[in-house]
C-alpha atoms as a PDB file:
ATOM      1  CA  UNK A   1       8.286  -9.025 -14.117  1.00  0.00           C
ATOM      2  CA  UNK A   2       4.904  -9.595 -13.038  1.00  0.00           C
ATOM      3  CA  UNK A   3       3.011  -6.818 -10.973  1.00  0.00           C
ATOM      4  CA  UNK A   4       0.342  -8.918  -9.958  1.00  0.00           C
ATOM      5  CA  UNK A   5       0.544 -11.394  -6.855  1.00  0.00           C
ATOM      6  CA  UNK A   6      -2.077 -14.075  -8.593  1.00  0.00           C
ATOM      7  CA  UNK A   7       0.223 -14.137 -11.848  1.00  0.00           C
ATOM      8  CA  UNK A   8       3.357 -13.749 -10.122  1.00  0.00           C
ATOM      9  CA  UNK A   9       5.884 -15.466 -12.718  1.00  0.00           C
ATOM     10  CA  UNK A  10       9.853 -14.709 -11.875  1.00  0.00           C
ATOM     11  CA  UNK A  11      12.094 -11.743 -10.953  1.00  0.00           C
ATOM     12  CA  UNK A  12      15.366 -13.804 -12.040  1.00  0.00           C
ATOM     13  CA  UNK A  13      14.691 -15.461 -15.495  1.00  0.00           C
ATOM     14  CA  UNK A  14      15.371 -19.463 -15.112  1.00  0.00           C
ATOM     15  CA  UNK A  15      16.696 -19.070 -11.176  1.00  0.00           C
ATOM     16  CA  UNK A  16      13.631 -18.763 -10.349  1.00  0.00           C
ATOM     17  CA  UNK A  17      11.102 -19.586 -13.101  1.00  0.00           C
ATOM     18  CA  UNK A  18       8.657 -21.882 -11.554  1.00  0.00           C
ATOM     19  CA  UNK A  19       7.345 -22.905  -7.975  1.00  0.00           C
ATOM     20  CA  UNK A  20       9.772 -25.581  -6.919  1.00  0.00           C
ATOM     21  CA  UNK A  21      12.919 -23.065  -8.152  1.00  0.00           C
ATOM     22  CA  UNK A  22      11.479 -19.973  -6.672  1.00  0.00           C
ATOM     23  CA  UNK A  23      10.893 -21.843  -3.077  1.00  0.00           C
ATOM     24  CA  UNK A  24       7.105 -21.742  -3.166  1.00  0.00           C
ATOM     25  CA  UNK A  25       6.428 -25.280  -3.920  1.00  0.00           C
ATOM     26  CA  UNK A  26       8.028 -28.119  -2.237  1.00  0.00           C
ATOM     27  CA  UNK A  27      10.579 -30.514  -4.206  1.00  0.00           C
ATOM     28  CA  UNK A  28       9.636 -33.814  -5.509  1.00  0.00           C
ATOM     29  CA  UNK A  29      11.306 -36.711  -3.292  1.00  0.00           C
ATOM     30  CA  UNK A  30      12.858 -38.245  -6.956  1.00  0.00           C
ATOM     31  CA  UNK A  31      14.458 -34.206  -7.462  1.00  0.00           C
ATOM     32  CA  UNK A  32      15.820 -33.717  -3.679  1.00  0.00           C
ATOM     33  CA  UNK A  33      19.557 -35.325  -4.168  1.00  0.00           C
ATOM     34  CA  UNK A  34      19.836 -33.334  -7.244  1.00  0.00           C
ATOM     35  CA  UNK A  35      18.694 -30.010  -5.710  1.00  0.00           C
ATOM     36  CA  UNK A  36      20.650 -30.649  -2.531  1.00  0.00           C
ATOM     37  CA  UNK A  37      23.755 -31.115  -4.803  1.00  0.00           C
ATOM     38  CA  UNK A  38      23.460 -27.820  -6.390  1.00  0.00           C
ATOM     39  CA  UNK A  39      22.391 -25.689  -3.610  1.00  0.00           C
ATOM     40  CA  UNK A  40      22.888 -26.192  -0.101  1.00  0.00           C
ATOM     41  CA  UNK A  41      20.051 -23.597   1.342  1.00  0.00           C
ATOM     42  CA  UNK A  42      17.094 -25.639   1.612  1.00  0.00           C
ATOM     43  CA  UNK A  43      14.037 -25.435   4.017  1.00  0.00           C
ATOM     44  CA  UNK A  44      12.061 -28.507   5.813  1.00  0.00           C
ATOM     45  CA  UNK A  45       8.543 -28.291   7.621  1.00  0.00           C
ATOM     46  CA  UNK A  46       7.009 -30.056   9.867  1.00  0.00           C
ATOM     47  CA  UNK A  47       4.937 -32.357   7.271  1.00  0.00           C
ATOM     48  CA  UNK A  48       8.719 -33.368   5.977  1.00  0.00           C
ATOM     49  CA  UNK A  49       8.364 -31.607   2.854  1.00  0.00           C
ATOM     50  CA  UNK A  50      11.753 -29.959   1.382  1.00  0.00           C
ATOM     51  CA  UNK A  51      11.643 -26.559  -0.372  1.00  0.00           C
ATOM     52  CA  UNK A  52      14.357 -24.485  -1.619  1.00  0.00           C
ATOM     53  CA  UNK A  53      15.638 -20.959   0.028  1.00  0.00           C
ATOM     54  CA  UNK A  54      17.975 -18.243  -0.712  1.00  0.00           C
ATOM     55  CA  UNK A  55      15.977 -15.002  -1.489  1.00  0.00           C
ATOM     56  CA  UNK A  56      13.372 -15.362  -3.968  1.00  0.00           C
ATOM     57  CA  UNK A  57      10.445 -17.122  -1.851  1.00  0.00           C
ATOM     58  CA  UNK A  58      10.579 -13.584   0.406  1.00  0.00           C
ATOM     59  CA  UNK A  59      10.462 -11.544  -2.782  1.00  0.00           C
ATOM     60  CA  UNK A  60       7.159 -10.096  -3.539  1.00  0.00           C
ATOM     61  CA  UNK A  61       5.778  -9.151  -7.163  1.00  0.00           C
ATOM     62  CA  UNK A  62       6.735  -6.107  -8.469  1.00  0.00           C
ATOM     63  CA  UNK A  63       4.927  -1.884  -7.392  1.00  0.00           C
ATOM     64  CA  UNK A  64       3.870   0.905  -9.553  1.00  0.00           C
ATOM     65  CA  UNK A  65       5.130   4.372  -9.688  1.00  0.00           C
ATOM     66  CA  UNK A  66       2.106   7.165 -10.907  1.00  0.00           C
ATOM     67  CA  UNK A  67       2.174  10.732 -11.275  1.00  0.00           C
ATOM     68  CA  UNK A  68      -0.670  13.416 -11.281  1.00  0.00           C
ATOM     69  CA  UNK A  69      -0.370  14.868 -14.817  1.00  0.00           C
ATOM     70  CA  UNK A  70      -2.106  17.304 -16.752  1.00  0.00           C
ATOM     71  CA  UNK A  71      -1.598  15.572 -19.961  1.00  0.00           C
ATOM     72  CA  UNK A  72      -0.385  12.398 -21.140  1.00  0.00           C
ATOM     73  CA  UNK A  73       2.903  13.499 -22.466  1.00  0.00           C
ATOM     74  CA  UNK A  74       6.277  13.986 -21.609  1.00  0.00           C
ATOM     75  CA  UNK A  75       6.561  17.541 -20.633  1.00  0.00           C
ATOM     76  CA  UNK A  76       3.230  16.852 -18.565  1.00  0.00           C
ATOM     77  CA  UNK A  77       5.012  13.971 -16.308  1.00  0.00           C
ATOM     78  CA  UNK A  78       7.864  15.446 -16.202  1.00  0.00           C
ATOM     79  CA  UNK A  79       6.568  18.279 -14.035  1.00  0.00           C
ATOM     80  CA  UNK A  80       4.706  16.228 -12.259  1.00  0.00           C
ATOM     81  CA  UNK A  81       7.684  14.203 -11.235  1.00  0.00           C
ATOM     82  CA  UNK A  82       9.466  17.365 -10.538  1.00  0.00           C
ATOM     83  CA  UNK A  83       7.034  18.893  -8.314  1.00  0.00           C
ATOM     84  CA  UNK A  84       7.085  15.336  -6.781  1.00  0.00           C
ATOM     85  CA  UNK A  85       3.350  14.817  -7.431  1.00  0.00           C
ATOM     86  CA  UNK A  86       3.567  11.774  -7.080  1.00  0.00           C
ATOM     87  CA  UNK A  87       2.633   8.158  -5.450  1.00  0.00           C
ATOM     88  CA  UNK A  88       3.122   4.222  -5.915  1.00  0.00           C
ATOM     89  CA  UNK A  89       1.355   0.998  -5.279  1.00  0.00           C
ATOM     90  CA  UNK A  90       2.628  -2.696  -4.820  1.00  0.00           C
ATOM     91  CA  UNK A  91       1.058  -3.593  -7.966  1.00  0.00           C
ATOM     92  CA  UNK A  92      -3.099  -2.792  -8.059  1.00  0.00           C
ATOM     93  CA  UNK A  93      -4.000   0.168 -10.261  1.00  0.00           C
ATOM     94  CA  UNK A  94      -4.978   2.152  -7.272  1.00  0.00           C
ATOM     95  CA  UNK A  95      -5.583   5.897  -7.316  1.00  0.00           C
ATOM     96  CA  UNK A  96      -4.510   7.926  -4.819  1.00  0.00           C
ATOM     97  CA  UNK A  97      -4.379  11.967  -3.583  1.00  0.00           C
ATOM     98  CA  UNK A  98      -3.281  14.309  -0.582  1.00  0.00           C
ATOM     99  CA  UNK A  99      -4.070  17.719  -0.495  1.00  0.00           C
ATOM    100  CA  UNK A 100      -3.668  20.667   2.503  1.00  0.00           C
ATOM    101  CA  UNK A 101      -4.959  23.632   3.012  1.00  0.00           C
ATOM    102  CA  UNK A 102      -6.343  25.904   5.720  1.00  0.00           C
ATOM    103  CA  UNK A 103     -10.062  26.794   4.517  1.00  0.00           C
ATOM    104  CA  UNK A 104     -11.008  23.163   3.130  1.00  0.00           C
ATOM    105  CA  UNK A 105     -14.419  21.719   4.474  1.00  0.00           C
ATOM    106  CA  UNK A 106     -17.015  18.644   4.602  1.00  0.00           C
ATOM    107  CA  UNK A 107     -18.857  20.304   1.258  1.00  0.00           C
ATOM    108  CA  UNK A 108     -15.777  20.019  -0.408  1.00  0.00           C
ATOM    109  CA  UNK A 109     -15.993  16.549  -0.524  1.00  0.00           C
ATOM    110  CA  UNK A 110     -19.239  15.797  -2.788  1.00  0.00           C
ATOM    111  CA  UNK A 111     -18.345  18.719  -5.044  1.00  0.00           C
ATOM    112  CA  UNK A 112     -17.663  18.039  -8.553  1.00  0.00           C
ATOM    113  CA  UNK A 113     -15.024  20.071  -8.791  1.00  0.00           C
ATOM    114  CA  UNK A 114     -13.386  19.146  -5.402  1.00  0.00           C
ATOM    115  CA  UNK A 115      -9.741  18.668  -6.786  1.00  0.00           C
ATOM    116  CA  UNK A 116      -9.927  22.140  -8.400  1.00  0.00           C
ATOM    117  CA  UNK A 117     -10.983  23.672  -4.999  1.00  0.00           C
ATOM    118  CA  UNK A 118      -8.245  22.046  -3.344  1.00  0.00           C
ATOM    119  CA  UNK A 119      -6.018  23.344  -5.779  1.00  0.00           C
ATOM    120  CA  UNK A 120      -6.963  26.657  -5.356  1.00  0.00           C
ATOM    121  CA  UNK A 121      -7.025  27.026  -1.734  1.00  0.00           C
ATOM    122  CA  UNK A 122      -4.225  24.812  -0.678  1.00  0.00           C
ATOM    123  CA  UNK A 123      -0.958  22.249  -1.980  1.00  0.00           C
ATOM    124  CA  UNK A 124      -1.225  18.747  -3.122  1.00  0.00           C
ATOM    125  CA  UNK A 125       1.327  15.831  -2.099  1.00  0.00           C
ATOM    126  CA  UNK A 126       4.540  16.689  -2.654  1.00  0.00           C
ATOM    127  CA  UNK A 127       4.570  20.434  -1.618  1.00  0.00           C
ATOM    128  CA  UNK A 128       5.386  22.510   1.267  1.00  0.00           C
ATOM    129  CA  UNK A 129       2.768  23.662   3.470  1.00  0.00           C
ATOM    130  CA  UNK A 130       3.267  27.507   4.657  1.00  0.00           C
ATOM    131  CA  UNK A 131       2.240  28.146   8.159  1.00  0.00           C
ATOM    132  CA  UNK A 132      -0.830  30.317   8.921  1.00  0.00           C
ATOM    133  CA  UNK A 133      -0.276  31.228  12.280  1.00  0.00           C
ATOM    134  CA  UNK A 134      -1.259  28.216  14.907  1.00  0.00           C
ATOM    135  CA  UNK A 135      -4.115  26.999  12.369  1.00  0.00           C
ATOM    136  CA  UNK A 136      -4.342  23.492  11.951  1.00  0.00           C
ATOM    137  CA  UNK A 137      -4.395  22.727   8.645  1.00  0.00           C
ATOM    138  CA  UNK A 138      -7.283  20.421   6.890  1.00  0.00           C
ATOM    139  CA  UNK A 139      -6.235  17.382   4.655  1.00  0.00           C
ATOM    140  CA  UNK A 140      -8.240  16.240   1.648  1.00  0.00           C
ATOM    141  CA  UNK A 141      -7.824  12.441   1.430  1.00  0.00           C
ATOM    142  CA  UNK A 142      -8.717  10.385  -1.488  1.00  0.00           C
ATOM    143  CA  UNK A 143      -8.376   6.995  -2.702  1.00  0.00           C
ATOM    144  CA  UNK A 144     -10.186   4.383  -5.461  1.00  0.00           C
ATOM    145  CA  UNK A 145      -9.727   0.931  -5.765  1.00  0.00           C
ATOM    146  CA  UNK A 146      -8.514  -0.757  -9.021  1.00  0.00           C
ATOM    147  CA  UNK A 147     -11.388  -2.973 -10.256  1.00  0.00           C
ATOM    148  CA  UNK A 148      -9.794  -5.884 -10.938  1.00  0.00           C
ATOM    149  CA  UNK A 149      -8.582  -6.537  -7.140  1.00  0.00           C
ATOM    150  CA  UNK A 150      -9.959  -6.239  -4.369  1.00  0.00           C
ATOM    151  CA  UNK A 151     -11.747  -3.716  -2.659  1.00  0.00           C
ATOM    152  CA  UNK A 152     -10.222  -0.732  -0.216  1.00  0.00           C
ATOM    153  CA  UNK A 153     -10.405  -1.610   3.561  1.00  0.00           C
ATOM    154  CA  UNK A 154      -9.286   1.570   5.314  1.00  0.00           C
ATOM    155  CA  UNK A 155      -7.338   5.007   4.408  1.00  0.00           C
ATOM    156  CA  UNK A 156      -4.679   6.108   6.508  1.00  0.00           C
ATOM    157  CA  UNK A 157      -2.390   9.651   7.340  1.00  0.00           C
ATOM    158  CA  UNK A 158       0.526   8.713   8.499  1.00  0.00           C
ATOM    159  CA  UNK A 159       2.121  11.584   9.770  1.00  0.00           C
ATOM    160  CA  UNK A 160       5.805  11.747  10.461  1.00  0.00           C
ATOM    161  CA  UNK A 161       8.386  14.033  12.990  1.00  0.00           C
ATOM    162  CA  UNK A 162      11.596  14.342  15.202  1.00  0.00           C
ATOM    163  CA  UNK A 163      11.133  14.813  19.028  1.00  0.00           C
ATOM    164  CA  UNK A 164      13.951  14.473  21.343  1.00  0.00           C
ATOM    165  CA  UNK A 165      16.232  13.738  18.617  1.00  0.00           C
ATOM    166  CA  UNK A 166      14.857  10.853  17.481  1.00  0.00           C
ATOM    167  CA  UNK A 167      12.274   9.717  14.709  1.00  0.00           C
ATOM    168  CA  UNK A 168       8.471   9.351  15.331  1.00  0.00           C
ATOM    169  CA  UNK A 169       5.596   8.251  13.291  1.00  0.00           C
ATOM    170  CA  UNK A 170       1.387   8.081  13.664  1.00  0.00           C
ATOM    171  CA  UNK A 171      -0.662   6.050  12.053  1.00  0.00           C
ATOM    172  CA  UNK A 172      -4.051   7.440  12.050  1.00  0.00           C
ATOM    173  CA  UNK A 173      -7.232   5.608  10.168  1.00  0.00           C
ATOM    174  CA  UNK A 174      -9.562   8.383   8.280  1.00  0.00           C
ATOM    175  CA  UNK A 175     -11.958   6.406   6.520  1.00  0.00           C
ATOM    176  CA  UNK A 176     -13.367   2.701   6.874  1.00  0.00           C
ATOM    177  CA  UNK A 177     -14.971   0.999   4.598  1.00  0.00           C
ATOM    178  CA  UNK A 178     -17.200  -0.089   7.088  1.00  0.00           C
ATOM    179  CA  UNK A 179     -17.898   2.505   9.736  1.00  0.00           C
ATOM    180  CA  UNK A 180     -16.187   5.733  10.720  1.00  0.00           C
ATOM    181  CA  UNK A 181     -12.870   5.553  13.035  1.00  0.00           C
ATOM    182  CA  UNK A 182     -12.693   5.032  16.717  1.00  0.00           C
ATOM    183  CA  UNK A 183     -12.642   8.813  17.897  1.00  0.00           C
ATOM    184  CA  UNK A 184     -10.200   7.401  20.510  1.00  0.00           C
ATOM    185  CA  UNK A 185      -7.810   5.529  18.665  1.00  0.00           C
ATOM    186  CA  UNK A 186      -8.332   7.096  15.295  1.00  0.00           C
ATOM    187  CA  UNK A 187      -8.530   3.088  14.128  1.00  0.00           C
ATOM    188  CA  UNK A 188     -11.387   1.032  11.668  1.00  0.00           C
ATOM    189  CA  UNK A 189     -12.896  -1.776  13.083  1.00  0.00           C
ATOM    190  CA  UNK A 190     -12.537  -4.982  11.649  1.00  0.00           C
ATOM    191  CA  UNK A 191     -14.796  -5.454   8.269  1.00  0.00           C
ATOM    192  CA  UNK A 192     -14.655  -9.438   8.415  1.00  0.00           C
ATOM    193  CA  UNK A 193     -12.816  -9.263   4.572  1.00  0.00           C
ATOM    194  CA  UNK A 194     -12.069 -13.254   4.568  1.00  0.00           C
ATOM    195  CA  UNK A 195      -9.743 -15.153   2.400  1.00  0.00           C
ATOM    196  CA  UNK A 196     -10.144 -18.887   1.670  1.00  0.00           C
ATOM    197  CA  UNK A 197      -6.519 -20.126   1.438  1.00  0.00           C
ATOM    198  CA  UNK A 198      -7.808 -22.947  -0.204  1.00  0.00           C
ATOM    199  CA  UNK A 199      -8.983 -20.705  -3.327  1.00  0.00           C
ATOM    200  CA  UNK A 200      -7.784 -17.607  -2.677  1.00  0.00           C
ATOM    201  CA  UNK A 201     -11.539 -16.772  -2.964  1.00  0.00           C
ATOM    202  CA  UNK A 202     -12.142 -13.422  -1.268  1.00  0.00           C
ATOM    203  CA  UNK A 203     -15.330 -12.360   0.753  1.00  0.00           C
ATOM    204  CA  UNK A 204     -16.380  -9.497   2.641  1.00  0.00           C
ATOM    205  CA  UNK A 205     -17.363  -5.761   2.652  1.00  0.00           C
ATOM    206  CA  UNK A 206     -15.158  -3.489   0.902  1.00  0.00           C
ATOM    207  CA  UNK A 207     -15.432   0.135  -0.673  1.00  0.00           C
ATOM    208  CA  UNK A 208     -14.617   1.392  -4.512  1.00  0.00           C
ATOM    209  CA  UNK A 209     -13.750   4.892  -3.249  1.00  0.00           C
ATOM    210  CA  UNK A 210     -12.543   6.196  -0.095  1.00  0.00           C
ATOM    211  CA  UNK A 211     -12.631   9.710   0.779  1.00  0.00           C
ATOM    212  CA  UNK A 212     -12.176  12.244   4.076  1.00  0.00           C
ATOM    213  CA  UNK A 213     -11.253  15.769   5.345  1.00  0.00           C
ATOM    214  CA  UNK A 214      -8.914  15.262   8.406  1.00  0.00           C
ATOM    215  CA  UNK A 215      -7.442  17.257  10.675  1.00  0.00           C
ATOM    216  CA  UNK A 216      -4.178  16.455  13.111  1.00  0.00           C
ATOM    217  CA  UNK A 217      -5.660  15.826  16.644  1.00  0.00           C
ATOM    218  CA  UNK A 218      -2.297  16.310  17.582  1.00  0.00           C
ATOM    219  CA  UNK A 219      -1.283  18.873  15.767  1.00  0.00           C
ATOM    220  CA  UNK A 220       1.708  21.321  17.142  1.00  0.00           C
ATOM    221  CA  UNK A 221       1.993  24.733  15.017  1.00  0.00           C
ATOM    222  CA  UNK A 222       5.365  24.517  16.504  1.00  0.00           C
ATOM    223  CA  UNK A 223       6.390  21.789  15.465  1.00  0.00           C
ATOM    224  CA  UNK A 224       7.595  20.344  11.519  1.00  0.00           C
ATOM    225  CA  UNK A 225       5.945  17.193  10.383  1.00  0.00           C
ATOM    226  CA  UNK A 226       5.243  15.320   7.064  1.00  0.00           C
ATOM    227  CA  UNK A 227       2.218  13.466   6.036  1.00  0.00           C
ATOM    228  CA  UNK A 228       1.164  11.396   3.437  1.00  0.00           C
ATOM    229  CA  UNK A 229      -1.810   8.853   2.488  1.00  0.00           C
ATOM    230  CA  UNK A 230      -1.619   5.251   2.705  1.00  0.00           C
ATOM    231  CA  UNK A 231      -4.509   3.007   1.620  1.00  0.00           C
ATOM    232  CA  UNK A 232      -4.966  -0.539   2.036  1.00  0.00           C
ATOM    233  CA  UNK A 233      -7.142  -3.124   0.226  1.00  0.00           C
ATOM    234  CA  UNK A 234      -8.511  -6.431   2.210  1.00  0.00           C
ATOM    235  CA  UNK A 235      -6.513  -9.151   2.348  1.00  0.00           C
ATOM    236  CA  UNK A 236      -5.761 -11.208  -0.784  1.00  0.00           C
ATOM    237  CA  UNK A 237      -3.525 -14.050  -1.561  1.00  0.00           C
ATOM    238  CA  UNK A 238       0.040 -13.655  -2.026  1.00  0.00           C
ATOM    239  CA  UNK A 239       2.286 -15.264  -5.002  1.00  0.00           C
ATOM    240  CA  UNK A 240       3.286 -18.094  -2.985  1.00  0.00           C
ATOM    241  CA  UNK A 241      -0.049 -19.322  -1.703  1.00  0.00           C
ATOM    242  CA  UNK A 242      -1.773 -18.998  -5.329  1.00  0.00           C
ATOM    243  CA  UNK A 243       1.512 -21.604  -6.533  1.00  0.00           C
ATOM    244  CA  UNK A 244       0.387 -23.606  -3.915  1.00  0.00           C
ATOM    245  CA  UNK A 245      -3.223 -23.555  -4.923  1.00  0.00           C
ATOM    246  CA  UNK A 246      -2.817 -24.586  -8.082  1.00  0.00           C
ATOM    247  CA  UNK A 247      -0.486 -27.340  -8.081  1.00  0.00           C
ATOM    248  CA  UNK A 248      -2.748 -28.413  -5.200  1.00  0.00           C
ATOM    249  CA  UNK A 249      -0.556 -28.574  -1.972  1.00  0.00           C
ATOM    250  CA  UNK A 250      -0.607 -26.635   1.602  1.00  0.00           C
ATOM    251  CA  UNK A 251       1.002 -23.323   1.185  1.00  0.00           C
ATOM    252  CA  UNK A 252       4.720 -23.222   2.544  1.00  0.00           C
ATOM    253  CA  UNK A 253       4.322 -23.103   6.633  1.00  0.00           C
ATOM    254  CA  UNK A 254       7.044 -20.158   7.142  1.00  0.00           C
ATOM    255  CA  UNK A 255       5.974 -18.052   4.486  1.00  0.00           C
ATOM    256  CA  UNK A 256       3.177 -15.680   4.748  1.00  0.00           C
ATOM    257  CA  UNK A 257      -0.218 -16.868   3.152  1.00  0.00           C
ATOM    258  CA  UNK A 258      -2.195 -13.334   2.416  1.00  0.00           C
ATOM    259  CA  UNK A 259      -0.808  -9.636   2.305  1.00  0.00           C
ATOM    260  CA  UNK A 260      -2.697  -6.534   1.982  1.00  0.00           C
ATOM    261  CA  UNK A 261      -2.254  -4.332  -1.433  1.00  0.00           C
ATOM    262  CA  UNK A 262      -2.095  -0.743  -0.829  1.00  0.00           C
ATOM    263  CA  UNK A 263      -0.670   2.639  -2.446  1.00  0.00           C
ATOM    264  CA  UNK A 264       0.844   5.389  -1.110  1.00  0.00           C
ATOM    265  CA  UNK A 265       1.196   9.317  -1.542  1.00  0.00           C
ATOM    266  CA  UNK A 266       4.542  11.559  -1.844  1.00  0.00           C
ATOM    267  CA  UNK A 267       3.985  13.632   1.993  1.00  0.00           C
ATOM    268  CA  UNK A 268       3.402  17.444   2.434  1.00  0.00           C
ATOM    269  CA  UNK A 269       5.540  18.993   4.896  1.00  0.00           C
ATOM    270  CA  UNK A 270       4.541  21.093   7.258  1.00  0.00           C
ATOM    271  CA  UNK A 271       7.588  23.519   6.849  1.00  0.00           C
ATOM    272  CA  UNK A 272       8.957  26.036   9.666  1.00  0.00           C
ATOM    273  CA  UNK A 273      10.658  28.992   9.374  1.00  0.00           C
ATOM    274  CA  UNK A 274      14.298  28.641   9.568  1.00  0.00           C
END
């Protein structure tokens, strides 16, 4: 199973072990009475071209699942895994941590040793966060890209609660690779990241490493949350559109063209008193 969208090859063995099978190509007019004899779910577009359906053209290439270990052995991961230290990616090598704690600050950032600070004065992802009083806590967010895709766009908090009974999320941008965040609606602008669908060349401005201390504008001592990290890279091509490329036909109209790579953390809670 491939974990990269530009080598994408099959998640089902022969069912779906090309373009045409795995519903990302369209079927050649002398194949169509065969195909249509053998399965009925097929797909038609405007330009008259027939493709197959059923499941795999939705699919997506396979994630990652990473842990922060001391060591590179077993013992070393298991922990990690057990104090759920942990975080995942759809497929790019990207790195990423969470930390809270309740004395962190800006210098923390360019310090060498900024990971063992955090350590020391607060939890990483994964943990429960002990209230200190009604201080907010401050968030250590970290992120770097994996150098052979493309670069980060943004790095996001998404933080997570229950009010009124029911479920409710924020999104909040903390770093841009371009920029700082809209004070007002905690979003990055645009960085005009392109993608030729022609190619699947990529242009734009993008960063290697993304990095911020953050703290909750909306924070309620009162009240449990979760948060974790989420970072995003600029768009790229997905599977189906890189099949398309190189057999040298218009990507499939009703699937999408590009998607955006990211990774995310295991969340610290915020955890109450019962």
């Amino acid at each position: 199973i491939s974990v990269d969208e530009s080598n994408f090859f099959a998640k089902v063995g022969l069912l779906d072990a090309n373009g045409v099978l795995r519903g990302s190509l369209p079927i050649p007019k002398s194949e169509q009475g065969t195909f249509r004899s053998a399965r009925d779910e097929t797909y038609t577009d405007d330009k008259g071209r027939v493709f197959t359906t059923g499941g795999p053209e939705t699919w997506g290439a396979s994630g990652l699942a990473a842990v922060w270990a001391e060591q590179n052995t077993r013992e070393a991961i298991y922990n990690a895994f057990r104090r759920k230290e942990t975080f995942a990616t759809t497929g790019p090598r990207i790195k990423v941590r969470l930390f809270a704690g309740y004395d962190y600050n800006e210098k923390m950032l360019e310090a060498h040793d900024v990971f063992k600070q955090a350590y020391a004065g607060g939890v990483p992802m994964g943990n429960d966060l002990i209230p200190d009083g009604e201080r907010a806590p401050a968030f250590i967010a970290w992120a770097t890209r994996d150098d052979a895709s493309a670069p980060l766009q943004r790095l996001q908090i998404i933080k997570g609660w229950r009010e009124g009974g029911e479920s409710r999320e924020q999104v909040y941008d903390v770093a841009c690779s371009t920029g700082k965040p809209n004070k007002k609606t905690h979003r990055c602008k645009d960085n005009g990241a392109k993608v030729d669908i022609s190619t699947c060349a990529i242009t734009g401005a993008g960063a290697a490493e993304l990095k911020a201390i953050w703290q909750d504008p909306d924070f309620d001592p009162s009240q449990r949350a979760f948060y974790y990290v989420r970072v995003l890279e600029n768009p790229t091509c997905r599977w189906s559109t890189w099949d398309a490329v190189r057999a040298g036909v218009e990507p499939r109209q009703d699937l999408q063209k590009t998607l955006q790579e990211r990774a995310w953390s295991s969340p610290i809670w915020y955890a109450l008193e019962d």
